[in-house]
C-alpha atoms as a PDB file:
ATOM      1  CA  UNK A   1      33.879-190.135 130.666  1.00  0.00           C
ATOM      2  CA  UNK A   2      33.639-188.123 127.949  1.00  0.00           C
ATOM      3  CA  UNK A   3      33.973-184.025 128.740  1.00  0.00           C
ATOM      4  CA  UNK A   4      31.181-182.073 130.249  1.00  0.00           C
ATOM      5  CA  UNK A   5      28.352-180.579 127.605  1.00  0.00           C
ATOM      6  CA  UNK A   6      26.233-177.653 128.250  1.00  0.00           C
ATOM      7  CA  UNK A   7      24.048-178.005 125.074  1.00  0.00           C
ATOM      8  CA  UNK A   8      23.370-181.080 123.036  1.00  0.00           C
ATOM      9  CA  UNK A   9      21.438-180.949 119.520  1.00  0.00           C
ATOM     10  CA  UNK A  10      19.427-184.088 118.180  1.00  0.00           C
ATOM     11  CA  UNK A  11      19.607-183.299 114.929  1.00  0.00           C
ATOM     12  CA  UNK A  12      20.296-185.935 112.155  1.00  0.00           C
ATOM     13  CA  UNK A  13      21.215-183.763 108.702  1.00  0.00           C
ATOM     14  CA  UNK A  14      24.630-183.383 108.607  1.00  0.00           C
ATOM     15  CA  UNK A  15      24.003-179.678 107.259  1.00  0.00           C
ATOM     16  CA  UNK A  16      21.584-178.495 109.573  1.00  0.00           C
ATOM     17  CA  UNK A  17      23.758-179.962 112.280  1.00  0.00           C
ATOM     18  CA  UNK A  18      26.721-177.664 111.213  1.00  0.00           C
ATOM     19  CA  UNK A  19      24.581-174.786 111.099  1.00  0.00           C
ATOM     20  CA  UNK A  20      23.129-175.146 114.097  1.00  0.00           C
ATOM     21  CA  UNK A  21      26.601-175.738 115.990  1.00  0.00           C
ATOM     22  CA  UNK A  22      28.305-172.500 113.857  1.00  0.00           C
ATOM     23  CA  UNK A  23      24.751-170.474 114.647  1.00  0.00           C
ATOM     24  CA  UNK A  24      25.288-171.028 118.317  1.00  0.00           C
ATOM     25  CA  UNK A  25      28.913-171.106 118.670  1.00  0.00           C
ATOM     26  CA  UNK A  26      28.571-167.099 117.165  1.00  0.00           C
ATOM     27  CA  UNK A  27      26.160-166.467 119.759  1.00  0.00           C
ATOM     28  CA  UNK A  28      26.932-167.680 122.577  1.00  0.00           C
ATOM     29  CA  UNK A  29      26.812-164.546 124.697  1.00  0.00           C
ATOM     30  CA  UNK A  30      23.125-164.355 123.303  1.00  0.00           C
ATOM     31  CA  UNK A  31      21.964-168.455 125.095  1.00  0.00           C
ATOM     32  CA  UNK A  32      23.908-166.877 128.988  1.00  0.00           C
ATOM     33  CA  UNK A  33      24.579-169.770 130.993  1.00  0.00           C
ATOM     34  CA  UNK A  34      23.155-172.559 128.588  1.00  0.00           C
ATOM     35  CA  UNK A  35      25.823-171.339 126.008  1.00  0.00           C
ATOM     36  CA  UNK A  36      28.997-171.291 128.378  1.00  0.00           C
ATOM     37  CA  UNK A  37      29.865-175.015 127.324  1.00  0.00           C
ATOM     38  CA  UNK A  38      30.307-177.661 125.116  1.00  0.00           C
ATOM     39  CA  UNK A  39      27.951-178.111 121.947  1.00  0.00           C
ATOM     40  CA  UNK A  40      27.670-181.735 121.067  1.00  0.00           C
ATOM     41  CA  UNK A  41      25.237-182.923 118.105  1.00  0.00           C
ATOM     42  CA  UNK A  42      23.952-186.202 118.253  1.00  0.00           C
ATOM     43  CA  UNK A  43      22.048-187.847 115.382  1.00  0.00           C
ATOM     44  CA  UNK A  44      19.970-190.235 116.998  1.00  0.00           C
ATOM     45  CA  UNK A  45      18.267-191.221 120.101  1.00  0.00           C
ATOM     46  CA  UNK A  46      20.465-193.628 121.215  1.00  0.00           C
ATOM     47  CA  UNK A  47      23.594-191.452 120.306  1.00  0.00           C
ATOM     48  CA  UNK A  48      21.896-189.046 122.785  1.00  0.00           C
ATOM     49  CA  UNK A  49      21.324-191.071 125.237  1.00  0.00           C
ATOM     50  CA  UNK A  50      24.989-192.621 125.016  1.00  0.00           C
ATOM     51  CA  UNK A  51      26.666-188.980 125.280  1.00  0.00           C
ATOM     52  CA  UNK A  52      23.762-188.313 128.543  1.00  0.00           C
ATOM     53  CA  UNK A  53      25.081-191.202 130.207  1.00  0.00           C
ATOM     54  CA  UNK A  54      28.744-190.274 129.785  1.00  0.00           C
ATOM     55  CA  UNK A  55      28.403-186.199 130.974  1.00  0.00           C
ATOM     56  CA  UNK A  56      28.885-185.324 134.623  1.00  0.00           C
ATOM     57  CA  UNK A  57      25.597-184.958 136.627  1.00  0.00           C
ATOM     58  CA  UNK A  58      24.210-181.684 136.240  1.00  0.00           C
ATOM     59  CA  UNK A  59      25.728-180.778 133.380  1.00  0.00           C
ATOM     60  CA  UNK A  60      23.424-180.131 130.591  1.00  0.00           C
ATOM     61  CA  UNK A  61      21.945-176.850 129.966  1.00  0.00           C
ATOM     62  CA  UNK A  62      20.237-177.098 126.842  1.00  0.00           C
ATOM     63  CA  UNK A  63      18.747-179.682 124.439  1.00  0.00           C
ATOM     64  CA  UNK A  64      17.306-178.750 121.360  1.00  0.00           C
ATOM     65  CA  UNK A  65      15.637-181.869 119.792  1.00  0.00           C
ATOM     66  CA  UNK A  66      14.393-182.525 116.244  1.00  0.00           C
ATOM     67  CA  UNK A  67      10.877-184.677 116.029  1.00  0.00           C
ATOM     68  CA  UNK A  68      11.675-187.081 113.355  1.00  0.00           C
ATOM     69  CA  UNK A  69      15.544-188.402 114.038  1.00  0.00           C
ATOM     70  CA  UNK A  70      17.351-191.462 111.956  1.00  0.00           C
ATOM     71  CA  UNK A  71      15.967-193.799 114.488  1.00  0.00           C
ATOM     72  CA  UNK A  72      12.132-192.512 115.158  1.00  0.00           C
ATOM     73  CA  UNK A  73      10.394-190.218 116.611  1.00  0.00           C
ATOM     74  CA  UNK A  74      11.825-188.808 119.354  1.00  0.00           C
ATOM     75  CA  UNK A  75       9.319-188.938 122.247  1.00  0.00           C
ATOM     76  CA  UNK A  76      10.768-192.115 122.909  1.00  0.00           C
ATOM     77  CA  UNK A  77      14.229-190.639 124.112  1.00  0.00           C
ATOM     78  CA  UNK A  78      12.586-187.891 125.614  1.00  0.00           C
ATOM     79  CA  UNK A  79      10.496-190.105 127.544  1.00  0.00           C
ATOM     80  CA  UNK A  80      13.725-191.778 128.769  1.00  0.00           C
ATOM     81  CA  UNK A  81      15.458-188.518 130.008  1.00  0.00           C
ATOM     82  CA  UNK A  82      12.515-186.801 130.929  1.00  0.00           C
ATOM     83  CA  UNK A  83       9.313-186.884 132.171  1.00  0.00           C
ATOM     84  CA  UNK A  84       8.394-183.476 134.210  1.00  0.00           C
ATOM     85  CA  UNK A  85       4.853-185.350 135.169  1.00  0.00           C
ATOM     86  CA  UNK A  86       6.494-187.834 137.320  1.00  0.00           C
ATOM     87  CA  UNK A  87       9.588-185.698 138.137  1.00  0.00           C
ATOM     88  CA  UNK A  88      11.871-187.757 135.643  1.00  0.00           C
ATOM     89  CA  UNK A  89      14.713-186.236 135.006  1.00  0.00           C
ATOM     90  CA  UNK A  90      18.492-187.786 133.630  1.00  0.00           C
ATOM     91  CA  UNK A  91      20.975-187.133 136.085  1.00  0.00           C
ATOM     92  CA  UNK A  92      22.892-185.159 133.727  1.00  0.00           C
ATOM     93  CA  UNK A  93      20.728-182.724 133.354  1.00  0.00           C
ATOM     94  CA  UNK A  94      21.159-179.246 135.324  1.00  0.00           C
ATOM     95  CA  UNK A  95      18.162-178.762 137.642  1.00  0.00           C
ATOM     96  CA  UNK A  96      17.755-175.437 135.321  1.00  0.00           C
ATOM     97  CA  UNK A  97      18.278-177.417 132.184  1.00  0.00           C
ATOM     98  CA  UNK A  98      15.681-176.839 129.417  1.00  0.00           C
ATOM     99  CA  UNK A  99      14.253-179.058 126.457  1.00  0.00           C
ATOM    100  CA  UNK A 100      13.373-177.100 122.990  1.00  0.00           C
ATOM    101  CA  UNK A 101      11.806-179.530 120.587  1.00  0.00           C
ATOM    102  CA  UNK A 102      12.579-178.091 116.442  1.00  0.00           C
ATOM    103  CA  UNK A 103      10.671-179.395 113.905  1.00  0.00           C
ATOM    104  CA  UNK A 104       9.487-178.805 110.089  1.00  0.00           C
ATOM    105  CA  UNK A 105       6.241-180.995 110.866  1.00  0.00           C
ATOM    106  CA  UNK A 106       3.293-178.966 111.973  1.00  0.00           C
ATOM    107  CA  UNK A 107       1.623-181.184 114.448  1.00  0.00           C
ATOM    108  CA  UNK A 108       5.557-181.355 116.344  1.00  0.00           C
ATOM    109  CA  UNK A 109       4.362-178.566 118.974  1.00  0.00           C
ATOM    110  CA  UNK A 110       1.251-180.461 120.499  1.00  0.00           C
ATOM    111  CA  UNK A 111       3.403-183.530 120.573  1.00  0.00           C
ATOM    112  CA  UNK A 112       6.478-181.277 122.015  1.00  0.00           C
ATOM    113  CA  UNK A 113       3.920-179.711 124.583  1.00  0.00           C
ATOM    114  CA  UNK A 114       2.346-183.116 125.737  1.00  0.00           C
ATOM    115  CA  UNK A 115       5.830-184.392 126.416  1.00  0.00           C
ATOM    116  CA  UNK A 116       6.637-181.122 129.125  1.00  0.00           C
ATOM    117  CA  UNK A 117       9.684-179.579 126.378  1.00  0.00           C
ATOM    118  CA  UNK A 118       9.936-175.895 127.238  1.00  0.00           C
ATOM    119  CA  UNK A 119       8.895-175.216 123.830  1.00  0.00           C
ATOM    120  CA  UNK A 120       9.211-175.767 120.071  1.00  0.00           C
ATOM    121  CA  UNK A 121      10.715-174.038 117.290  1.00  0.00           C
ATOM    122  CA  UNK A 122       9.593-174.746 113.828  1.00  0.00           C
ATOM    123  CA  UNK A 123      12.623-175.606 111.060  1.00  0.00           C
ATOM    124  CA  UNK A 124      10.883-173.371 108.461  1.00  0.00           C
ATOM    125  CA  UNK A 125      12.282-169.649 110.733  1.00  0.00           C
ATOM    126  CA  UNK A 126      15.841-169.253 109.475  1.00  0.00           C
ATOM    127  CA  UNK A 127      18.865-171.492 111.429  1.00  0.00           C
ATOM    128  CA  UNK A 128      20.603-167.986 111.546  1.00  0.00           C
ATOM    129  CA  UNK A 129      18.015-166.892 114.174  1.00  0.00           C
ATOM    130  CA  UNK A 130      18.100-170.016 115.678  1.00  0.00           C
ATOM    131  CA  UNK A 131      19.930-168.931 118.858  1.00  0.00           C
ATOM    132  CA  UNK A 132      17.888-165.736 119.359  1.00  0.00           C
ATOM    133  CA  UNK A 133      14.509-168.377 119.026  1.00  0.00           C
ATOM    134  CA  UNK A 134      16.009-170.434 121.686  1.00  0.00           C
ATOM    135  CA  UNK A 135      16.927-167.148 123.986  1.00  0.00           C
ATOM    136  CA  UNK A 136      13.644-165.924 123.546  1.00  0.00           C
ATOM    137  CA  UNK A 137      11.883-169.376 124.687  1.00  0.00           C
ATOM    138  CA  UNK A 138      14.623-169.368 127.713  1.00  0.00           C
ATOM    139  CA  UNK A 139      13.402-165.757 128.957  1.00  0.00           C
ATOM    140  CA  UNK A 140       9.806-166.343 128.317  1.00  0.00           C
ATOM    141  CA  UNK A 141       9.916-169.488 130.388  1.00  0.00           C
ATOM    142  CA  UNK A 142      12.144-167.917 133.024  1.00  0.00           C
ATOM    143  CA  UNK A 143       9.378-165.185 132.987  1.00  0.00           C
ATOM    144  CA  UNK A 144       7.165-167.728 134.039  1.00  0.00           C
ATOM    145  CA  UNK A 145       5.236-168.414 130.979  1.00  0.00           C
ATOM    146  CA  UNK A 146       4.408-172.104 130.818  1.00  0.00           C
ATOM    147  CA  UNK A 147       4.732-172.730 126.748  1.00  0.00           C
ATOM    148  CA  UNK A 148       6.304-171.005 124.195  1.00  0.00           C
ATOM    149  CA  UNK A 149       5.874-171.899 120.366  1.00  0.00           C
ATOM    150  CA  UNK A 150       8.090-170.102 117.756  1.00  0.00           C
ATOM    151  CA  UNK A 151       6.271-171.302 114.501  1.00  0.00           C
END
């Protein structure tokens, strides 16, 4: 068993990746309890799904997932580890974890939206404000708002 994770990135350029990890790791006081932990990055589906199946249950906070990853699309991960419709949910994720879909494509959002994701992010607001995006989708939806889109 590999050790716990409280966010995990699908991301699958090597630069972005290290952006996004250096980006959060400078704010984690910014992301609360989904920033206490661990930040893994995994570049494709299946690499997520490996690292999900090693982490204790409940462990994952936060997933921030990119729409077009080295092995697809990624609705078909998402539809492994979660489904909110049917109350599917991977056993390593918190109860309070949240899903953030990222993308550079435009139509990403109704595609993040139809799949239950907390919210998207587009790629083309800087990585430096990543984290604050991500906070501000985490209070919004804690606030009770259903959707949030950052474009």
């Amino acid at each position: 068993m590999t050790s716990a994770t409280s966010i995990i990135v699908l991301e699958d350029n090597l630069l972005i990746a290290m952006s996004v990890r250096s980006t959060f790791a400078r704010a984690k006081h910014r992301l609360g309890p989904y920033g206490d932990g661990v930040i893994h990055i995994e570049p494709s589906g299946r690499r997520l799904l490996h690292r999900l199946g090693g982490q204790p249950a409940g462990s994952v906070m936060l997933i921030l997932i990119d729409y077009s990853i080295a092995d697809g699309v990624s609705s078909t991960s998402i539809a492994q580890i979660w489904c909110p419709q049917v109350g599917r949910r991977h056993p390593a994720l918190h109860p309070e974890a949240r899903l953030i879909g990222w993308s550079a494509n435009e139509d990403a959002a109704v595609h993040f939206r139809a799949l239950g994701l907390d919210g998207s992010i587009s790629k083309h607001r800087p990585v430096i404000n990543l984290a604050a995006d991500v906070s501000t989708i985490l209070e919004q939806r804690q606030a009770g708002k259903d959707w949030v889109d950052l474009y």
